[in-house]
C-alpha atoms as a PDB file:
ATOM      1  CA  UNK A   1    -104.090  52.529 118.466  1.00  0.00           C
ATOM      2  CA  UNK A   2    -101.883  54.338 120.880  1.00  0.00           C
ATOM      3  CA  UNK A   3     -98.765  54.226 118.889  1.00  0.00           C
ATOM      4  CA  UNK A   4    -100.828  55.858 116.281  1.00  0.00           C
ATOM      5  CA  UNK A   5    -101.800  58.969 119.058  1.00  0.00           C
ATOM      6  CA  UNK A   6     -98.332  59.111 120.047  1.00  0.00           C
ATOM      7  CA  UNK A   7     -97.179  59.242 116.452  1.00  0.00           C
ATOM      8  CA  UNK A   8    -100.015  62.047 115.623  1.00  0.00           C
ATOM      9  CA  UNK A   9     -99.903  64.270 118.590  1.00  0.00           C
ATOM     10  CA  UNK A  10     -95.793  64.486 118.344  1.00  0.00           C
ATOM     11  CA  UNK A  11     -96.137  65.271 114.861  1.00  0.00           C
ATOM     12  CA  UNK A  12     -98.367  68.093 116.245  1.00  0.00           C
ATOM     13  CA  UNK A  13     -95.615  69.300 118.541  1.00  0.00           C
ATOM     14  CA  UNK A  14     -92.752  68.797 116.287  1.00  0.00           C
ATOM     15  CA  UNK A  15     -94.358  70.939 113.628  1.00  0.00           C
ATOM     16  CA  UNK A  16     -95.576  73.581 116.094  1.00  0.00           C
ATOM     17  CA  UNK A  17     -92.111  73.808 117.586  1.00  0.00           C
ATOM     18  CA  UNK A  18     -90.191  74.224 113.974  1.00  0.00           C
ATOM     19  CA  UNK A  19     -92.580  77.274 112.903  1.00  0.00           C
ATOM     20  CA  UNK A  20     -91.705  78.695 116.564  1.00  0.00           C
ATOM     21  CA  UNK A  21     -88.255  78.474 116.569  1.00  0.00           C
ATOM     22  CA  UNK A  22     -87.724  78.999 112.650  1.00  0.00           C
ATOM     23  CA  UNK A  23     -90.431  81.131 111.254  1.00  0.00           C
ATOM     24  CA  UNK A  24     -91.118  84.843 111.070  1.00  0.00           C
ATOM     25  CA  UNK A  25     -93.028  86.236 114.217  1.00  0.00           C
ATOM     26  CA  UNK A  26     -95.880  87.199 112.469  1.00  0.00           C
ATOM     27  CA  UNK A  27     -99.774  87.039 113.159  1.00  0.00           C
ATOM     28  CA  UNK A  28    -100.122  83.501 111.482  1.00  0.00           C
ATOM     29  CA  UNK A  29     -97.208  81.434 112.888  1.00  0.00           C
ATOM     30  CA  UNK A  30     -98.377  82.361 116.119  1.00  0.00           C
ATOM     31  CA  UNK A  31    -101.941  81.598 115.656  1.00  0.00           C
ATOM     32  CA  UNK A  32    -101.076  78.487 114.403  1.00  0.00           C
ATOM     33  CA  UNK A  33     -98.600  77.447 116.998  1.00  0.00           C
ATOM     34  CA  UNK A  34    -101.414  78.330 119.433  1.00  0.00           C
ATOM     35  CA  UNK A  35    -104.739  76.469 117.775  1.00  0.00           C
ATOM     36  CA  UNK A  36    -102.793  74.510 115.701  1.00  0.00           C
ATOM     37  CA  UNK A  37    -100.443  73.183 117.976  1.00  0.00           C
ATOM     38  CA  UNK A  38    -101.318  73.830 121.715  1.00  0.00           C
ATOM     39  CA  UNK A  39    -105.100  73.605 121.039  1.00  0.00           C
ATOM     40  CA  UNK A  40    -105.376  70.906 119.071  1.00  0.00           C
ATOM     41  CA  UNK A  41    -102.856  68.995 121.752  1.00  0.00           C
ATOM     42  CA  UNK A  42    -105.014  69.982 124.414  1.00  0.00           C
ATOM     43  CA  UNK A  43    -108.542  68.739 122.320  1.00  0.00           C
ATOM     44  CA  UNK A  44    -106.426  65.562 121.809  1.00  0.00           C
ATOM     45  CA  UNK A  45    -105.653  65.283 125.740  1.00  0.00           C
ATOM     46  CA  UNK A  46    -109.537  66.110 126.274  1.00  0.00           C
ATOM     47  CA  UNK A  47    -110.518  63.340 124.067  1.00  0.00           C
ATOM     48  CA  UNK A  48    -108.204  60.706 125.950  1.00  0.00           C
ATOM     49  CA  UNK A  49    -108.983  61.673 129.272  1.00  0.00           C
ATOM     50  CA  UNK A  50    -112.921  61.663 128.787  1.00  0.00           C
ATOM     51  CA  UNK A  51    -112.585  58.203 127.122  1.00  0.00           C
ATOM     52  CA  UNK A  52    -110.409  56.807 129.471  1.00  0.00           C
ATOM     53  CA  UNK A  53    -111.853  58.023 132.521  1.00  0.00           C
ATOM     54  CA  UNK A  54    -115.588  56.851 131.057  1.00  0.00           C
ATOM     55  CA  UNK A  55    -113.998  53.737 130.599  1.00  0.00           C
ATOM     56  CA  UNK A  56    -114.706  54.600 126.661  1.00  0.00           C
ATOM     57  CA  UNK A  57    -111.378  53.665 125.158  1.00  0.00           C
ATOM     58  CA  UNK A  58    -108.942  50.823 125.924  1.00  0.00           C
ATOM     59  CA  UNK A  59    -106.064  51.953 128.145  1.00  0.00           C
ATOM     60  CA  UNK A  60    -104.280  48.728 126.975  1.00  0.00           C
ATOM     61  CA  UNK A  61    -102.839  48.170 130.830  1.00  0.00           C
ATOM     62  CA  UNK A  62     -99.907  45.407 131.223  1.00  0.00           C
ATOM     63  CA  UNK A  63    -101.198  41.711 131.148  1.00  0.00           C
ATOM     64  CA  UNK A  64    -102.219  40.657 134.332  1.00  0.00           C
ATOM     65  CA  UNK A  65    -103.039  43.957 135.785  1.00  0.00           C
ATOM     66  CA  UNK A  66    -106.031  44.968 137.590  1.00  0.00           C
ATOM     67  CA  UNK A  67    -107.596  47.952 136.723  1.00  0.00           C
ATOM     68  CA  UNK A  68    -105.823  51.038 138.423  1.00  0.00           C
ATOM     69  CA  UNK A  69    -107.369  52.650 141.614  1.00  0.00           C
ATOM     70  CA  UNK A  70    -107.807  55.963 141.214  1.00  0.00           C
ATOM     71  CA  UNK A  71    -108.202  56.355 144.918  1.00  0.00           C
ATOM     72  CA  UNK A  72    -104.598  55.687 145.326  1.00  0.00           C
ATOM     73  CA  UNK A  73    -103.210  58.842 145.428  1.00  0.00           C
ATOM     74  CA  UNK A  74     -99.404  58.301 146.182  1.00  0.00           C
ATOM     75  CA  UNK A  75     -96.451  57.401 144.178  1.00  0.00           C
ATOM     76  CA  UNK A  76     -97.207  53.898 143.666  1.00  0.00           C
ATOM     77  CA  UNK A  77    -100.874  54.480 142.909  1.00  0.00           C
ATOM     78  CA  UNK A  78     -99.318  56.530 140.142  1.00  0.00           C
ATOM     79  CA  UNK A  79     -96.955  54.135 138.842  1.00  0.00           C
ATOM     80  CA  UNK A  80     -99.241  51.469 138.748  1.00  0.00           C
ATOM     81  CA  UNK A  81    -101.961  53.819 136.843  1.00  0.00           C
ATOM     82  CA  UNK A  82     -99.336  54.680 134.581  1.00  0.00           C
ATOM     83  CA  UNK A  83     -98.797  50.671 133.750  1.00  0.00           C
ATOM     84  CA  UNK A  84    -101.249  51.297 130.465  1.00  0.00           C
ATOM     85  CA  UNK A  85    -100.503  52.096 126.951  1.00  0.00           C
ATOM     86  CA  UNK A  86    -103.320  54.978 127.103  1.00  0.00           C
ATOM     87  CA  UNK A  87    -102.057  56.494 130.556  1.00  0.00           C
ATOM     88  CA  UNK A  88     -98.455  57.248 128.953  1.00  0.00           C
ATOM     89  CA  UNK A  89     -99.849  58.532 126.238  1.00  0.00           C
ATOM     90  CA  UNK A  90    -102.355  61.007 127.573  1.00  0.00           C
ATOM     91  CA  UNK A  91     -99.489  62.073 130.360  1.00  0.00           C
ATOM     92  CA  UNK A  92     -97.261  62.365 127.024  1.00  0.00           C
ATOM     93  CA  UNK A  93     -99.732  64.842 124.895  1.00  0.00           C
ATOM     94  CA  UNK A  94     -99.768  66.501 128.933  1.00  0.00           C
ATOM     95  CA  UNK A  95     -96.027  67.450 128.446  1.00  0.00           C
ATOM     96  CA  UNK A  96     -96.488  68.450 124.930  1.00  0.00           C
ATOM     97  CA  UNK A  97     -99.315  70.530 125.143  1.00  0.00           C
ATOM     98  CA  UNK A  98     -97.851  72.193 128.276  1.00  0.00           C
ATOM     99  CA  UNK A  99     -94.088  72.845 127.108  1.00  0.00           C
ATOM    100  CA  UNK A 100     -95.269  73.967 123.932  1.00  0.00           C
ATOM    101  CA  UNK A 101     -97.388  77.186 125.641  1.00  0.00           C
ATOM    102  CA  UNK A 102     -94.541  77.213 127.576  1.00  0.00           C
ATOM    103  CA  UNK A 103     -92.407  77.874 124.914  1.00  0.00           C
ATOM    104  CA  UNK A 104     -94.472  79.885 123.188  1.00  0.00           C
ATOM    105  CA  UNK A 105     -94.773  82.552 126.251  1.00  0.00           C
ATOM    106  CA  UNK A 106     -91.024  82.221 126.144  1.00  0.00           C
ATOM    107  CA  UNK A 107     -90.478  83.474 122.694  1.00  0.00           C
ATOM    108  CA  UNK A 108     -93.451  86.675 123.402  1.00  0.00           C
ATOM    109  CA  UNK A 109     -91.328  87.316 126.286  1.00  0.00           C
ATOM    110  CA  UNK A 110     -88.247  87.307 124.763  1.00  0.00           C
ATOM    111  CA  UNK A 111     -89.480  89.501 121.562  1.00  0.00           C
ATOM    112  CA  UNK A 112     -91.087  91.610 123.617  1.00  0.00           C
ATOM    113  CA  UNK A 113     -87.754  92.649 125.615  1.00  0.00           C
ATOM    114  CA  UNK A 114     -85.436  93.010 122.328  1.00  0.00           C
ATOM    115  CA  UNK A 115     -84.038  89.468 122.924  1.00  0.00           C
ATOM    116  CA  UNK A 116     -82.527  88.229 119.398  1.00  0.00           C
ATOM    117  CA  UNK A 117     -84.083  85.041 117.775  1.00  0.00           C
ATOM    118  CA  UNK A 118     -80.890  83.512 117.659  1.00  0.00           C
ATOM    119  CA  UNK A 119     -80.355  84.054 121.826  1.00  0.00           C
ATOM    120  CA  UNK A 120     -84.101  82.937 121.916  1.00  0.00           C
ATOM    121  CA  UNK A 121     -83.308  79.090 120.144  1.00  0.00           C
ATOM    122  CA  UNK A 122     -81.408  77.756 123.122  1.00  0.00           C
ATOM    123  CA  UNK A 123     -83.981  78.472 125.349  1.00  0.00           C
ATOM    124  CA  UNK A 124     -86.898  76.953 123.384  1.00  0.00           C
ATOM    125  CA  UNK A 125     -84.927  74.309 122.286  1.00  0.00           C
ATOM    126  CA  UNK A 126     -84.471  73.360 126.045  1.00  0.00           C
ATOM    127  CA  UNK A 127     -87.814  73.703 126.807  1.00  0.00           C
ATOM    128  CA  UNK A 128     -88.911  71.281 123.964  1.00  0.00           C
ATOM    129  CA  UNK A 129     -86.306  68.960 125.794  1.00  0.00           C
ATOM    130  CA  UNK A 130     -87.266  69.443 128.924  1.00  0.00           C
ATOM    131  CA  UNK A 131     -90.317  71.733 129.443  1.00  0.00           C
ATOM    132  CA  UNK A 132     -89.426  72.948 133.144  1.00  0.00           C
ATOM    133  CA  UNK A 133     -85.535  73.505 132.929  1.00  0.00           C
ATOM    134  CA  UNK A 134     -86.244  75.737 129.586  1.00  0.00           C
ATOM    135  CA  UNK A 135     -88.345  78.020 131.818  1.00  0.00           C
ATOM    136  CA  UNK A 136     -86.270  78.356 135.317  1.00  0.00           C
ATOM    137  CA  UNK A 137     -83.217  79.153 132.448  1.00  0.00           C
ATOM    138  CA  UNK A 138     -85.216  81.696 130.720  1.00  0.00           C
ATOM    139  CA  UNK A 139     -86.586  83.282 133.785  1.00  0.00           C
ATOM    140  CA  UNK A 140     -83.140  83.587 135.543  1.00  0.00           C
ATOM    141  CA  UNK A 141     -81.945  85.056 131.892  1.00  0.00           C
ATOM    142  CA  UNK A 142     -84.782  87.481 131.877  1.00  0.00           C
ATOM    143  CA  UNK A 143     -85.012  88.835 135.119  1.00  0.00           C
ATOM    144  CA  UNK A 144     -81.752  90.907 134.952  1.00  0.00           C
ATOM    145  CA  UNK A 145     -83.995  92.411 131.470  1.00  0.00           C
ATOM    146  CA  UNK A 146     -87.099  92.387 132.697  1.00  0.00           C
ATOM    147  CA  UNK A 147     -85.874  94.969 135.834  1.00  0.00           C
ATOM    148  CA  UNK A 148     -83.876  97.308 133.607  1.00  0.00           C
ATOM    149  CA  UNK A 149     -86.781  97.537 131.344  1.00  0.00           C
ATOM    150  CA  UNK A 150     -89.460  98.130 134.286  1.00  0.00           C
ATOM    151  CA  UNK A 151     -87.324  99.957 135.917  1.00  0.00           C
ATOM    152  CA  UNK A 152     -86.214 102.293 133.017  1.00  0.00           C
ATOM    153  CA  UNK A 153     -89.764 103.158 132.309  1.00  0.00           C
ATOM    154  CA  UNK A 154     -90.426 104.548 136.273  1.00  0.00           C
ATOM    155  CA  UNK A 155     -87.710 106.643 135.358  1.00  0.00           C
ATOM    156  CA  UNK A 156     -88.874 107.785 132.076  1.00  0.00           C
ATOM    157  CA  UNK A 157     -92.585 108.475 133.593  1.00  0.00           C
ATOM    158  CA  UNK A 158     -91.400 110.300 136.080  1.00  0.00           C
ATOM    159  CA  UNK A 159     -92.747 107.780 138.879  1.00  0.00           C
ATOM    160  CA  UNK A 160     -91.346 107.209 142.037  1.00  0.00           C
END
């Protein structure tokens, strides 16, 4: 069964992630990126977590395992509650749900201060890799942008 919700929910992300990167920034790619993709990720995580923490659905834990104490708040607590089938997975759709609003903030951002879809890729593509590299890159590359913009418009305004 878990193979089957890893299967489903990448499938989510994957598509999601091609209509960000490779289709036209209109009303509907977006939408559907957001409910489509992030949403339904997130309703997917929901549904895990309530039936695993109710003790609903099987996490599938490594033979010969007690059941994980959630008490156990240190980094062998977590490694031991991560010993299940369903605990990879639900920390899994975590990521995906996550680095795909992540990336989808990214490419707002980067329309939104005249960055070219092409210079935008990289960036996204990173973040798909690995969700909190993609950002510190992109904020580093936006800041210098970001300033010149903000501070452009003070000077257009008249403010101080």
């Amino acid at each position: 069964m878990w193979q089957t919700v890893f299967v489903v929910t990448n499938g989510i992300a994957l598509a999601a992630w091609a209509m960000l990167v490779v289709a036209p920034r209109k009303p509907f790619p977006l939408a559907y990126v957001l409910y489509g993709g992030v949403g339904l990720l997130c309703l997917c995580y929901a549904a895990m977590f309530v039936g695993l923490f109710a003790m609903v659905a099987d996490p599938v834990r490594d033979p010969g395992l007690a059941p994980a104490d959630l008490s156990n708040y240190s980094v062998a607590g977590l490694k031991d509650l991560f010993r299940s089938e369903g605990a990879i997975v639900l920390g899994w759709t975590h990521y995906l749900a996550l680095d795909l609003f992540t990336g989808l903030w990214i490419a707002r951002d980067a329309d939104a201060k005249g960055f070219p879809r092409l210079v935008q890729a990289p960036f996204l593509v990173l973040t798909l890799l690995a969700g909190p590299l993609g950002l510190f890159v992109w904020l580093a590359v936006r800041e210098r942008r970001a300033r010149a913009s903000g501070w452009r418009r003070k000077g257009k305004t008249g403010a101080g």
